[in-house]
PDB file of N, CA and C in Angstrom:
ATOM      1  N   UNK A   1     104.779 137.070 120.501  1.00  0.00           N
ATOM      2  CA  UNK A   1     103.998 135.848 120.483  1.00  0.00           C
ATOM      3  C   UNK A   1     103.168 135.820 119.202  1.00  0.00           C
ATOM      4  N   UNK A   2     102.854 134.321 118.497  1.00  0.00           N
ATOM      5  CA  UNK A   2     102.010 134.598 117.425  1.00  0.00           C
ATOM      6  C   UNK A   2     100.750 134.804 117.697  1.00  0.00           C
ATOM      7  N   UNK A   3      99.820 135.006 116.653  1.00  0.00           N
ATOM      8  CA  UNK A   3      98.937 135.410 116.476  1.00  0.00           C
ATOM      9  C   UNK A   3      97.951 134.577 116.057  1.00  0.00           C
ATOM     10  N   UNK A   4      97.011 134.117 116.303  1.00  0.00           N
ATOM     11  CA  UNK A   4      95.883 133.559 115.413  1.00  0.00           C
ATOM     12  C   UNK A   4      94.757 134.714 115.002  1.00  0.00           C
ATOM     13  N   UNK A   5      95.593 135.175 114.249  1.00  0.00           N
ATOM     14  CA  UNK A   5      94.657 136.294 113.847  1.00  0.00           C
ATOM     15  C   UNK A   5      94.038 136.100 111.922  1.00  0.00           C
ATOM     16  N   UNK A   6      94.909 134.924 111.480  1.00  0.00           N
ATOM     17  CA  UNK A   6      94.330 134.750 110.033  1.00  0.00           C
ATOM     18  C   UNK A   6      93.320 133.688 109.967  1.00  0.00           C
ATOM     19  N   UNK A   7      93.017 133.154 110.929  1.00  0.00           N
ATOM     20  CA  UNK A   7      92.315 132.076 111.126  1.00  0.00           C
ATOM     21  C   UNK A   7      91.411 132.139 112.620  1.00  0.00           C
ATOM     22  N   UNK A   8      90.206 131.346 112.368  1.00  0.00           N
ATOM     23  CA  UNK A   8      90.087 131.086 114.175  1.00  0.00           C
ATOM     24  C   UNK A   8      90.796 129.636 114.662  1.00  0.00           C
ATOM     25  N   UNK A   9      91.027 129.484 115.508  1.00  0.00           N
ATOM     26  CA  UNK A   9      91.181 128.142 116.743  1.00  0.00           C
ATOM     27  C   UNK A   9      90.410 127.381 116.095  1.00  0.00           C
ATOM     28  N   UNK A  10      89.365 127.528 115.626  1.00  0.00           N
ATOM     29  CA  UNK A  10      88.478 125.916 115.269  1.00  0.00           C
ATOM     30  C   UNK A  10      88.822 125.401 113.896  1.00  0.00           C
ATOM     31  N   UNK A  11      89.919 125.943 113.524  1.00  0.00           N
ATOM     32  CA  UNK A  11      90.693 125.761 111.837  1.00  0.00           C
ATOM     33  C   UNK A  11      91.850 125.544 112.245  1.00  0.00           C
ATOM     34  N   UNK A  12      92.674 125.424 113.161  1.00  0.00           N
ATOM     35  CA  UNK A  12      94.160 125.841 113.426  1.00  0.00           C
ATOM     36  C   UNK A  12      94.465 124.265 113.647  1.00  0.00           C
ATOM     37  N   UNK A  13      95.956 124.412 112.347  1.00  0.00           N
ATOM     38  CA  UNK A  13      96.388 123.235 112.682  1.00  0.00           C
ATOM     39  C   UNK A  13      97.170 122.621 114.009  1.00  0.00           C
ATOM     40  N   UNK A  14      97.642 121.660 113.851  1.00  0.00           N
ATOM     41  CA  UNK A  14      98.251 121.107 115.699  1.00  0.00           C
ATOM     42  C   UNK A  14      99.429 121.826 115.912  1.00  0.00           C
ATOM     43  N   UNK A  15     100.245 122.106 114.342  1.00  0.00           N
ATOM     44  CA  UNK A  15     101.475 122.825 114.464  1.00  0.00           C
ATOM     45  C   UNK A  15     101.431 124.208 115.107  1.00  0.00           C
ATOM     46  N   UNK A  16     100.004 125.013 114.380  1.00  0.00           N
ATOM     47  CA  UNK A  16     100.059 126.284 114.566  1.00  0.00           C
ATOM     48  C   UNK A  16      99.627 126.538 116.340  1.00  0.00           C
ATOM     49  N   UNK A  17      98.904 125.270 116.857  1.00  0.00           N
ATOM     50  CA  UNK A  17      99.061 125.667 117.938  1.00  0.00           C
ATOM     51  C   UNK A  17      99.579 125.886 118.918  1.00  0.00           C
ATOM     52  N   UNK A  18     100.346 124.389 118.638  1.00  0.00           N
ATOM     53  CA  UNK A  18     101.979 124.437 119.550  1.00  0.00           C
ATOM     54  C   UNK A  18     102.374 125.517 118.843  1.00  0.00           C
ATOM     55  N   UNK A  19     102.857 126.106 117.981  1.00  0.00           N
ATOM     56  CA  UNK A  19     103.560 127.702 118.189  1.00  0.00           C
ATOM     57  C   UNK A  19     102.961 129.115 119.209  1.00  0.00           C
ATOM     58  N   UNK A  20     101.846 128.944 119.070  1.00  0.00           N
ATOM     59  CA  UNK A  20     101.065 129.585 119.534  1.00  0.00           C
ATOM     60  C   UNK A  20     101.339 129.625 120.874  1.00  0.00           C
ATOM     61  N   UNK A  21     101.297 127.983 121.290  1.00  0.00           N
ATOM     62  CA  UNK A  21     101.383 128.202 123.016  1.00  0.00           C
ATOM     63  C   UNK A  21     102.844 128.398 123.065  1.00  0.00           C
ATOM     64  N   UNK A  22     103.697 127.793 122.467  1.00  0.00           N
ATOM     65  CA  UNK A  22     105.397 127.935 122.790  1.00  0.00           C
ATOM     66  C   UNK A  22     105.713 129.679 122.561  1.00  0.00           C
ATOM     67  N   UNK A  23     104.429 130.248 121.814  1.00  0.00           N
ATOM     68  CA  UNK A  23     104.965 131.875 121.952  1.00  0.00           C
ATOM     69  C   UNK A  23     106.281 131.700 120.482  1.00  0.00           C
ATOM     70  N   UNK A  24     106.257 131.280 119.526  1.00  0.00           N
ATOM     71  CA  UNK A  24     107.523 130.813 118.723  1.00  0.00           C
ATOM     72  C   UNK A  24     106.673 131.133 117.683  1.00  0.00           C
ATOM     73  N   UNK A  25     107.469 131.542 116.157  1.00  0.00           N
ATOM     74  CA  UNK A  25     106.958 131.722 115.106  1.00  0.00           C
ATOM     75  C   UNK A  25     106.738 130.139 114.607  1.00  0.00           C
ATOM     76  N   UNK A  26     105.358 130.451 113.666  1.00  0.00           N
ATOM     77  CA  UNK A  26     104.977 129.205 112.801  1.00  0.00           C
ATOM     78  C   UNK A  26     106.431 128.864 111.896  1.00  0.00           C
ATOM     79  N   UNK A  27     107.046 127.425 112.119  1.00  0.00           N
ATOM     80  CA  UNK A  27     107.872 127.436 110.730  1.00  0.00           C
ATOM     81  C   UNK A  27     107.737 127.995 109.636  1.00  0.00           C
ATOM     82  N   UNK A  28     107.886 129.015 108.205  1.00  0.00           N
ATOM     83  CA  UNK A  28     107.759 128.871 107.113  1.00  0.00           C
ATOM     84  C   UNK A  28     107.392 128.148 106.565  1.00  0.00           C
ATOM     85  N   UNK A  29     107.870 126.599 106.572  1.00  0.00           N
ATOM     86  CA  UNK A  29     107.751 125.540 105.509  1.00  0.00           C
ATOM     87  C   UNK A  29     106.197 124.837 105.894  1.00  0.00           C
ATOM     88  N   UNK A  30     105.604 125.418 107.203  1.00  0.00           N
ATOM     89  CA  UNK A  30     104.009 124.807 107.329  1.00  0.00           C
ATOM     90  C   UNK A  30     103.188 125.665 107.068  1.00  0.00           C
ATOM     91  N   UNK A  31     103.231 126.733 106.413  1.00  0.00           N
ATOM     92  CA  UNK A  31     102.129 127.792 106.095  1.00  0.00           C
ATOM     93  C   UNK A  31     101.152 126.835 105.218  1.00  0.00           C
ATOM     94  N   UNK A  32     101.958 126.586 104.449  1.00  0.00           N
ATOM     95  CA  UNK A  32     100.455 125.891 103.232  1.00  0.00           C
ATOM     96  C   UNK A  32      99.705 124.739 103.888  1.00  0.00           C
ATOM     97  N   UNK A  33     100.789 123.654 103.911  1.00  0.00           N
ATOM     98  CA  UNK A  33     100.038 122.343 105.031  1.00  0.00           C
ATOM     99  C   UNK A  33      99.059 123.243 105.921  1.00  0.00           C
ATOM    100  N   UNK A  34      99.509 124.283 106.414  1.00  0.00           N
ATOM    101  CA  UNK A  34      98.347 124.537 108.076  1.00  0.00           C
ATOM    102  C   UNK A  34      96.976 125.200 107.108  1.00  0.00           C
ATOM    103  N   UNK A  35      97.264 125.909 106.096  1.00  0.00           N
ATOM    104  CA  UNK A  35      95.835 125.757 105.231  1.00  0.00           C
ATOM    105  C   UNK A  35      95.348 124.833 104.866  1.00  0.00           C
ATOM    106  N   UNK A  36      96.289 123.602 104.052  1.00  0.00           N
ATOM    107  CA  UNK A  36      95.309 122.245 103.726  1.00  0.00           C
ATOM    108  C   UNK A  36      94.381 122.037 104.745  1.00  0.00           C
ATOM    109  N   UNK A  37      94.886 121.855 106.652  1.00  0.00           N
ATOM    110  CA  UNK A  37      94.396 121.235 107.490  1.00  0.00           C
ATOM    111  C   UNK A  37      92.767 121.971 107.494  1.00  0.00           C
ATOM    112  N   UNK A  38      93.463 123.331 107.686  1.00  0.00           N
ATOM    113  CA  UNK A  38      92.344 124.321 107.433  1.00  0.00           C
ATOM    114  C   UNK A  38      90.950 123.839 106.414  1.00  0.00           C
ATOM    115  N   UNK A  39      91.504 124.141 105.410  1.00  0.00           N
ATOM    116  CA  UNK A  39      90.284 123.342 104.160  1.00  0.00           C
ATOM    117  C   UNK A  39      90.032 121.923 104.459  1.00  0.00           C
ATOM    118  N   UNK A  40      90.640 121.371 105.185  1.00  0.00           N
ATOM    119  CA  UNK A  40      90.217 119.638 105.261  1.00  0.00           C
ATOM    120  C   UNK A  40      88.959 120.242 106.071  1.00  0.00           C
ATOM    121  N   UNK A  41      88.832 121.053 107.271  1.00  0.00           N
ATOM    122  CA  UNK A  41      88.481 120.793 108.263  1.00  0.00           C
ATOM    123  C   UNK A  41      86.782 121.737 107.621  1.00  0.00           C
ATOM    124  N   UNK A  42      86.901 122.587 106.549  1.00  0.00           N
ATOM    125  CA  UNK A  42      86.279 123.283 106.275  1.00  0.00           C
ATOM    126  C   UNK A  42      85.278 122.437 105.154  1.00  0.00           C
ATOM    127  N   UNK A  43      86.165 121.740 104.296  1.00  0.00           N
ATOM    128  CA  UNK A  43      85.696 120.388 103.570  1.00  0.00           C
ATOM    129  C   UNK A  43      84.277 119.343 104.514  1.00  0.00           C
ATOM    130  N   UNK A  44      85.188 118.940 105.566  1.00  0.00           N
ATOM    131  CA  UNK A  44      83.869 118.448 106.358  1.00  0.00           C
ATOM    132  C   UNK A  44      82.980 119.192 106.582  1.00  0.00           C
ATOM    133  N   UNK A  45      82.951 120.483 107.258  1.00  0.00           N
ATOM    134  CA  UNK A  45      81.421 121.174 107.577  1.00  0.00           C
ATOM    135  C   UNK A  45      80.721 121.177 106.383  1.00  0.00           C
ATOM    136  N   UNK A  46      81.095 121.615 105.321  1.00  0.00           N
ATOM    137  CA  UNK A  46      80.420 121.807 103.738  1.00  0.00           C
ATOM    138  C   UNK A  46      79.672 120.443 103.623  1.00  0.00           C
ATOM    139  N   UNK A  47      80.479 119.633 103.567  1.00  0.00           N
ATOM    140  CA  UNK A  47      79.528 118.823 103.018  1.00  0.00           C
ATOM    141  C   UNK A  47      78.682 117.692 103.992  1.00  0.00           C
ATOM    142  N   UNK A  48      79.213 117.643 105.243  1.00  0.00           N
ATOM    143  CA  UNK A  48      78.664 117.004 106.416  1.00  0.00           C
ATOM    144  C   UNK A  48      77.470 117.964 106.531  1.00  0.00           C
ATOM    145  N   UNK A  49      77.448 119.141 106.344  1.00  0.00           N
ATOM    146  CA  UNK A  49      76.819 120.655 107.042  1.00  0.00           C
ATOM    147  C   UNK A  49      76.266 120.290 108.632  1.00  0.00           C
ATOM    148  N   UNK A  50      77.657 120.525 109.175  1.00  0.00           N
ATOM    149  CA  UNK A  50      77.379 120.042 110.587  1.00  0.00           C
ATOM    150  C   UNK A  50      79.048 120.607 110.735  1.00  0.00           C
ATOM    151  N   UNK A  51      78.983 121.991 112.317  1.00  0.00           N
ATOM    152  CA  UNK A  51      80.257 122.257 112.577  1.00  0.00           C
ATOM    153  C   UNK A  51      80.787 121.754 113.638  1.00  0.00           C
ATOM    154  N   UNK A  52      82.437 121.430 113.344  1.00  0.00           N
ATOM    155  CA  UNK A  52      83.193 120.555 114.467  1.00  0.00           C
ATOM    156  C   UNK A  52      83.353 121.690 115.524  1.00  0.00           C
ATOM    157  N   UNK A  53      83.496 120.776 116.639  1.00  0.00           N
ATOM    158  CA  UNK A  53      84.023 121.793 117.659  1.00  0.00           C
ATOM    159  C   UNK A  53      82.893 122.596 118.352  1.00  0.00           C
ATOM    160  N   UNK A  54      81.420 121.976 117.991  1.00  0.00           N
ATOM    161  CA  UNK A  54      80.780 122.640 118.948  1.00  0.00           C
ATOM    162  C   UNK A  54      81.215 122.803 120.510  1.00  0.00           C
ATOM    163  N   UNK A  55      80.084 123.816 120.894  1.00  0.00           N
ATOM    164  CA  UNK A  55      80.071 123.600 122.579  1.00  0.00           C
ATOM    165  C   UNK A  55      81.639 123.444 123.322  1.00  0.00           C
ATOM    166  N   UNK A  56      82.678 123.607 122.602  1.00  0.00           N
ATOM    167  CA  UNK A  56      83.791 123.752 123.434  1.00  0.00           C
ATOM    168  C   UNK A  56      84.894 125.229 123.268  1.00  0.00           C
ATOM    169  N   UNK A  57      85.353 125.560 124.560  1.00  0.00           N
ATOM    170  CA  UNK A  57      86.120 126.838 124.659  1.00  0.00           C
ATOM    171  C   UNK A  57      87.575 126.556 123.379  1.00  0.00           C
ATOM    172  N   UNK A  58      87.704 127.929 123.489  1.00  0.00           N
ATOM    173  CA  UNK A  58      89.428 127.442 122.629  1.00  0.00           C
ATOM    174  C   UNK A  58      90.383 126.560 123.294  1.00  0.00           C
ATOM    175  N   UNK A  59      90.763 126.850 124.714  1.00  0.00           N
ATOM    176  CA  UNK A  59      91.690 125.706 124.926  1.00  0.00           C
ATOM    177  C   UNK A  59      91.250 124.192 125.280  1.00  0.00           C
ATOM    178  N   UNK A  60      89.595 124.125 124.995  1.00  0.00           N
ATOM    179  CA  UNK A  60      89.263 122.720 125.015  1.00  0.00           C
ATOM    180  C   UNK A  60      89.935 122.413 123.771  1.00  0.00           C
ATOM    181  N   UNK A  61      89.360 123.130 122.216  1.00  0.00           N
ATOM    182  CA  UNK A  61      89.663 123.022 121.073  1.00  0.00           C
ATOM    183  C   UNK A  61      91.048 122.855 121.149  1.00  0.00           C
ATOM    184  N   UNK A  62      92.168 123.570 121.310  1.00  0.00           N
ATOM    185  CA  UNK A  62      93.521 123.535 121.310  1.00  0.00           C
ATOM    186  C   UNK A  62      94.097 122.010 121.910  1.00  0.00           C
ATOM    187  N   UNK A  63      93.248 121.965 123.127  1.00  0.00           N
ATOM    188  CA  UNK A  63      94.013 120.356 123.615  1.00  0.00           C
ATOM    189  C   UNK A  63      93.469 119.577 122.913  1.00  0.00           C
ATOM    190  N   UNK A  64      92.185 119.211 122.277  1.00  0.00           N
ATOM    191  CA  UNK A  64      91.748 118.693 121.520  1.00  0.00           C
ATOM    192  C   UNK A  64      92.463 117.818 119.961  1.00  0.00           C
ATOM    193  N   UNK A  65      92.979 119.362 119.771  1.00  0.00           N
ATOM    194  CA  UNK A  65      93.736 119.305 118.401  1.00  0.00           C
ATOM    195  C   UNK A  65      95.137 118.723 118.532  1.00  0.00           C
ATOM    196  N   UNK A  66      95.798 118.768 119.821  1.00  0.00           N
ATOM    197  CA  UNK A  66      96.851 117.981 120.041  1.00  0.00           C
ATOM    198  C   UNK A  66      96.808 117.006 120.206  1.00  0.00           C
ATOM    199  N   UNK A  67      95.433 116.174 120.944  1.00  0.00           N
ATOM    200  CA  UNK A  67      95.426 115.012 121.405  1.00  0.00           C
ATOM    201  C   UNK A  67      95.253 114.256 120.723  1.00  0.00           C
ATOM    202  N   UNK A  68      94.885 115.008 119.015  1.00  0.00           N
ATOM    203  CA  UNK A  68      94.721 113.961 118.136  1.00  0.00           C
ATOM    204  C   UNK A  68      92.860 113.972 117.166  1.00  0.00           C
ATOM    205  N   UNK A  69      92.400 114.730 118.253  1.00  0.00           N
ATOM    206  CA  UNK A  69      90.707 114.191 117.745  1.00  0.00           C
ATOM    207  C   UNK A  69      90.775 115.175 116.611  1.00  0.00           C
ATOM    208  N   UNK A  70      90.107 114.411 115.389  1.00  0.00           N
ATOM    209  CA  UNK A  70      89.741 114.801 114.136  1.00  0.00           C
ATOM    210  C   UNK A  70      88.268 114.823 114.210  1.00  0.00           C
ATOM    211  N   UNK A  71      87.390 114.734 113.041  1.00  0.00           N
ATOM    212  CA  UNK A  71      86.034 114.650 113.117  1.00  0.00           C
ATOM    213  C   UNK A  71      86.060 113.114 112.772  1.00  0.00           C
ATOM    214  N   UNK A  72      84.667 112.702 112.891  1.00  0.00           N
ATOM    215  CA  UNK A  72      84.498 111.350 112.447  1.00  0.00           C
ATOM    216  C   UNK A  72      85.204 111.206 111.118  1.00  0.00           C
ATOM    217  N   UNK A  73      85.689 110.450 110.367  1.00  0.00           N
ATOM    218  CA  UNK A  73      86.312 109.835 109.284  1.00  0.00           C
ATOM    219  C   UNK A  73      85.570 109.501 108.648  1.00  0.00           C
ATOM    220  N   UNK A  74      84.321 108.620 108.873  1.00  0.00           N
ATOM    221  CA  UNK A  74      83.564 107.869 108.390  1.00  0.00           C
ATOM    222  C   UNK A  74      82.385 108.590 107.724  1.00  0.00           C
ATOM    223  N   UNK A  75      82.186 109.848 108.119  1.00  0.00           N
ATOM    224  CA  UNK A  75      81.089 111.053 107.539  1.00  0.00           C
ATOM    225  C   UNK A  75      82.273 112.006 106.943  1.00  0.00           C
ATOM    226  N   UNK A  76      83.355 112.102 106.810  1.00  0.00           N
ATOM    227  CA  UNK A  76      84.213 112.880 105.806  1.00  0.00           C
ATOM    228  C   UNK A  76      84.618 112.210 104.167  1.00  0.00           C
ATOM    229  N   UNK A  77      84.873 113.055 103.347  1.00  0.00           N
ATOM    230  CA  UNK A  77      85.283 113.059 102.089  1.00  0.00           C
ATOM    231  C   UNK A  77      86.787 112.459 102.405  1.00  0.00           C
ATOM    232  N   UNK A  78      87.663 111.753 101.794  1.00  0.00           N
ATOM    233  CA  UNK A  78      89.003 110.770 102.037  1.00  0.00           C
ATOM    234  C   UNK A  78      89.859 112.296 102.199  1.00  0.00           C
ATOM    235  N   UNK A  79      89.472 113.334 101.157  1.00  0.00           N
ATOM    236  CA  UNK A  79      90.192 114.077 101.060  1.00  0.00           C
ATOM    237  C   UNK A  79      90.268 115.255 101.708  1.00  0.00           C
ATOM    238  N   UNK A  80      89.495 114.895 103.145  1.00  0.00           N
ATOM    239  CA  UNK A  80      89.170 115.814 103.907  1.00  0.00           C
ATOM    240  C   UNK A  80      89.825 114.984 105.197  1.00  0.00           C
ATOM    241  N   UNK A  81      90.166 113.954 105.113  1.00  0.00           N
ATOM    242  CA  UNK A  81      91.333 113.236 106.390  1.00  0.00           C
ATOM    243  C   UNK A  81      92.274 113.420 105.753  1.00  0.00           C
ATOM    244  N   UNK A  82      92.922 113.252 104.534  1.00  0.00           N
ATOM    245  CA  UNK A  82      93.777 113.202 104.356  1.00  0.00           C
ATOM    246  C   UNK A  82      94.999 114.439 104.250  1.00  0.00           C
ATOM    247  N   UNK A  83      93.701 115.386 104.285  1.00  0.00           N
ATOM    248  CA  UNK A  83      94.428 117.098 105.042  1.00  0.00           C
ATOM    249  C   UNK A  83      94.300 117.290 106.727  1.00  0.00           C
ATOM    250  N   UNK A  84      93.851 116.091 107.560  1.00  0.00           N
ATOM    251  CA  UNK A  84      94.013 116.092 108.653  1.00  0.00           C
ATOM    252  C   UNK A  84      95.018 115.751 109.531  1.00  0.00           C
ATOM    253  N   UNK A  85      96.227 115.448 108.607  1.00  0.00           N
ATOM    254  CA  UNK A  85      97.450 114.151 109.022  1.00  0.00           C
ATOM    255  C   UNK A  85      97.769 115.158 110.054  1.00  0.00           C
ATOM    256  N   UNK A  86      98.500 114.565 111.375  1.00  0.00           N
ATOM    257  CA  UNK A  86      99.292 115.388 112.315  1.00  0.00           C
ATOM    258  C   UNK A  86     100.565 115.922 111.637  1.00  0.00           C
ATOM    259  N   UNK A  87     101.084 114.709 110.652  1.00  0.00           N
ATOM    260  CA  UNK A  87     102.312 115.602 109.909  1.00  0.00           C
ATOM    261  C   UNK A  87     102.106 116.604 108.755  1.00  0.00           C
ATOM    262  N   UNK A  88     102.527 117.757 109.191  1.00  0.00           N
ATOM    263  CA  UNK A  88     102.382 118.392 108.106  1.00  0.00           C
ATOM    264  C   UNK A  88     102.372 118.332 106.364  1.00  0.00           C
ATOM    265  N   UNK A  89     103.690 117.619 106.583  1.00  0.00           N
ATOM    266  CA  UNK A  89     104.451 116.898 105.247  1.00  0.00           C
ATOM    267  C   UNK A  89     103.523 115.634 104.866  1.00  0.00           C
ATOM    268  N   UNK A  90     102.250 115.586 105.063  1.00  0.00           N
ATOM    269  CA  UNK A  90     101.507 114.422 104.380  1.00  0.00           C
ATOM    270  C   UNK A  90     100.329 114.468 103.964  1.00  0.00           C
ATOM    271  N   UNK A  91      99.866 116.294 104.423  1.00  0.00           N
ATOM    272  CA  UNK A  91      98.701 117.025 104.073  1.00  0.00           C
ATOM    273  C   UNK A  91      98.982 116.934 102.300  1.00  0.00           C
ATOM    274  N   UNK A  92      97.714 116.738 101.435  1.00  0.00           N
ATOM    275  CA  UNK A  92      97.797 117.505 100.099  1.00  0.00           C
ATOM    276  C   UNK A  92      98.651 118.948  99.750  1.00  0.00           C
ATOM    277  N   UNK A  93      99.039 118.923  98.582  1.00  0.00           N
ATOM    278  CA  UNK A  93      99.336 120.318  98.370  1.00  0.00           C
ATOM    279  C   UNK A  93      97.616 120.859  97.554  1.00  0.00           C
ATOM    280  N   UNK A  94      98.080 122.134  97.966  1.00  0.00           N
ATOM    281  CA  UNK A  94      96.950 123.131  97.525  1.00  0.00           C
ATOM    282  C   UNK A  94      96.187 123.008  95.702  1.00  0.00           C
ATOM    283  N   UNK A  95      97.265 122.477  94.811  1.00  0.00           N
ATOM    284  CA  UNK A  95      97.060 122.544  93.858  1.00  0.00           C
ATOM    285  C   UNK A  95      96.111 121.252  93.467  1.00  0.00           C
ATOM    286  N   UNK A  96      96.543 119.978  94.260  1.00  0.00           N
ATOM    287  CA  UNK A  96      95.493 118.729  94.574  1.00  0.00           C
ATOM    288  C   UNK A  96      94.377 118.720  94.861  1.00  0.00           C
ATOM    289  N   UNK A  97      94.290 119.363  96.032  1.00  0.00           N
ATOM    290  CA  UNK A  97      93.161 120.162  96.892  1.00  0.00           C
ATOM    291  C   UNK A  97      91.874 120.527  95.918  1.00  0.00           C
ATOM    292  N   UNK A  98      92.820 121.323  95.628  1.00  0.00           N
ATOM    293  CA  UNK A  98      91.607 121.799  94.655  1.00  0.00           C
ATOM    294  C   UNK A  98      91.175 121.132  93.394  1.00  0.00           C
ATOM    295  N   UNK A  99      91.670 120.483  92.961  1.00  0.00           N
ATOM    296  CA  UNK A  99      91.389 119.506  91.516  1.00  0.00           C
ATOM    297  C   UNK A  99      90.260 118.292  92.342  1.00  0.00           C
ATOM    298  N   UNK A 100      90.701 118.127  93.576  1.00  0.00           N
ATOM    299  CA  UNK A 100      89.652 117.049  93.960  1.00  0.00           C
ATOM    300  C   UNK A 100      88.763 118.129  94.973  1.00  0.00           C
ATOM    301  N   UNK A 101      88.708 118.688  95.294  1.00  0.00           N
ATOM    302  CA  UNK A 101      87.254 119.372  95.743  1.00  0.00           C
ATOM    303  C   UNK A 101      86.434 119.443  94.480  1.00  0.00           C
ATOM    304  N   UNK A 102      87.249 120.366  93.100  1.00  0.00           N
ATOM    305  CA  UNK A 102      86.241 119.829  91.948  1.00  0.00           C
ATOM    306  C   UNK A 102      85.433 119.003  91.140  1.00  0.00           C
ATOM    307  N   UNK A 103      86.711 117.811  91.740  1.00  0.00           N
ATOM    308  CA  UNK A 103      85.886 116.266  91.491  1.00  0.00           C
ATOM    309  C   UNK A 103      84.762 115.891  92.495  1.00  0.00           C
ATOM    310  N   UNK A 104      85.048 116.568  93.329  1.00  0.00           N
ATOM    311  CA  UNK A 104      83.750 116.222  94.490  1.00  0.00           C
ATOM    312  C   UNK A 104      82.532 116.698  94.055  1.00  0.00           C
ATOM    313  N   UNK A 105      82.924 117.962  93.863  1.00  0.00           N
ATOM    314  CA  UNK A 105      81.855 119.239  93.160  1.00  0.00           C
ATOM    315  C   UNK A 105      80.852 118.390  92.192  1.00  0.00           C
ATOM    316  N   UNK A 106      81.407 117.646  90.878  1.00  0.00           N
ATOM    317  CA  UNK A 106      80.915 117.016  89.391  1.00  0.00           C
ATOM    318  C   UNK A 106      80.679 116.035  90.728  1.00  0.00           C
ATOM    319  N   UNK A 107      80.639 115.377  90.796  1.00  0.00           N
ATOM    320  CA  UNK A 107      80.172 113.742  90.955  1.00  0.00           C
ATOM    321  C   UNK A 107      78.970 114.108  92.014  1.00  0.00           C
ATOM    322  N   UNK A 108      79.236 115.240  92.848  1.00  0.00           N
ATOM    323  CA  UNK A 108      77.793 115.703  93.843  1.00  0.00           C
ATOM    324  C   UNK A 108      76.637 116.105  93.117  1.00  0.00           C
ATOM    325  N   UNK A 109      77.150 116.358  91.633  1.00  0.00           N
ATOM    326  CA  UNK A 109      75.993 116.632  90.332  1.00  0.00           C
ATOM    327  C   UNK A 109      76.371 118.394  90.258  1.00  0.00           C
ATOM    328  N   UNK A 110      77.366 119.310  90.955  1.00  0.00           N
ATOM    329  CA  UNK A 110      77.738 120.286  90.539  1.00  0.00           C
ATOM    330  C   UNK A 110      76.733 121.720  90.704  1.00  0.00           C
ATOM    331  N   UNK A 111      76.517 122.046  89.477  1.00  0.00           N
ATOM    332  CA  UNK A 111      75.518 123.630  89.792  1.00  0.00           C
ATOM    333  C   UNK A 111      74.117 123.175  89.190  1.00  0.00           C
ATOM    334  N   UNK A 112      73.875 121.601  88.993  1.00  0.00           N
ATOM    335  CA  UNK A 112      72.460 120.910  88.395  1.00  0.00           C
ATOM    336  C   UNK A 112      71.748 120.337  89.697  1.00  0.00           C
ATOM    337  N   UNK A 113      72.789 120.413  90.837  1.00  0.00           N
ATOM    338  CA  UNK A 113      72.136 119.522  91.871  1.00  0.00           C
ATOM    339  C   UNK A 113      71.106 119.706  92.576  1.00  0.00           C
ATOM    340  N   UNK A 114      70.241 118.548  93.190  1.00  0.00           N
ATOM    341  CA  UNK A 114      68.775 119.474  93.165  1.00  0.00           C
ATOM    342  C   UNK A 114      69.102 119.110  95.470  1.00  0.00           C
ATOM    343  N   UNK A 115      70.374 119.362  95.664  1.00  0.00           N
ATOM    344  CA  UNK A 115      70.472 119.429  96.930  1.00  0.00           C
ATOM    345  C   UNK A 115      69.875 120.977  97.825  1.00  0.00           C
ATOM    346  N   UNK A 116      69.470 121.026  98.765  1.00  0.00           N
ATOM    347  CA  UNK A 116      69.128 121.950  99.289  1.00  0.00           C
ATOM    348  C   UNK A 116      68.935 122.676 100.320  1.00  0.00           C
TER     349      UNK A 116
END
């Protein structure tokens, strides 16, 4: 059976969980997507600074993540839904990812910002 052992449940994409419960290896071809989802989801706490998934067990979280619920949209970065897609194949690649977290970075005012 797999493992969620590189990640916790409150990062795990919808794919990795259905493997998880089917007891079946993660496809290959979703390793990276199930990190985008990962960093989308990690993207919101950072800059919301507020974590999803309070107050609920893992298999609340797990049905959760199947049923669809994301965090609000409307308090996320575009590029923090847009690593939330249920399809794997519509998450950013990693190399995007990161060019626009940096753009997020400069326009938040960067290592001058007087946030705190």
């Amino acid at each position: 059976m797999p493992e969620l052992n590189a990640m916790t449940v409150r990062y795990a994409a919808p794919e990795v969980i259905t493997a998880f419960r089917r007891g079946t290896p993660l496809d290959a071809g979703h390793f990276f997507p199930a990190d985008m989802y990962a960093a989308g989801l990690m993207l919101y706490e950072c800059t919301t600074r507020t974590a999803f998934w309070n107050n609920m067990d893992i298999n609340q979280i797990m049905d959760a993540v199947l049923g669809g619920q994301r965090p609000d949209a409307a308090h996320a970065p575009d590029l923090a839904v847009s690593a939330w897609q249920t399809d794997p194949n519509r998450r950013p690649a990693a190399h995007i990812f990161r060019q626009q977290c940096a753009a997020l970075f400069v326009a938040a005012g960067g290592l001058n910002s007087s946030h705190g």
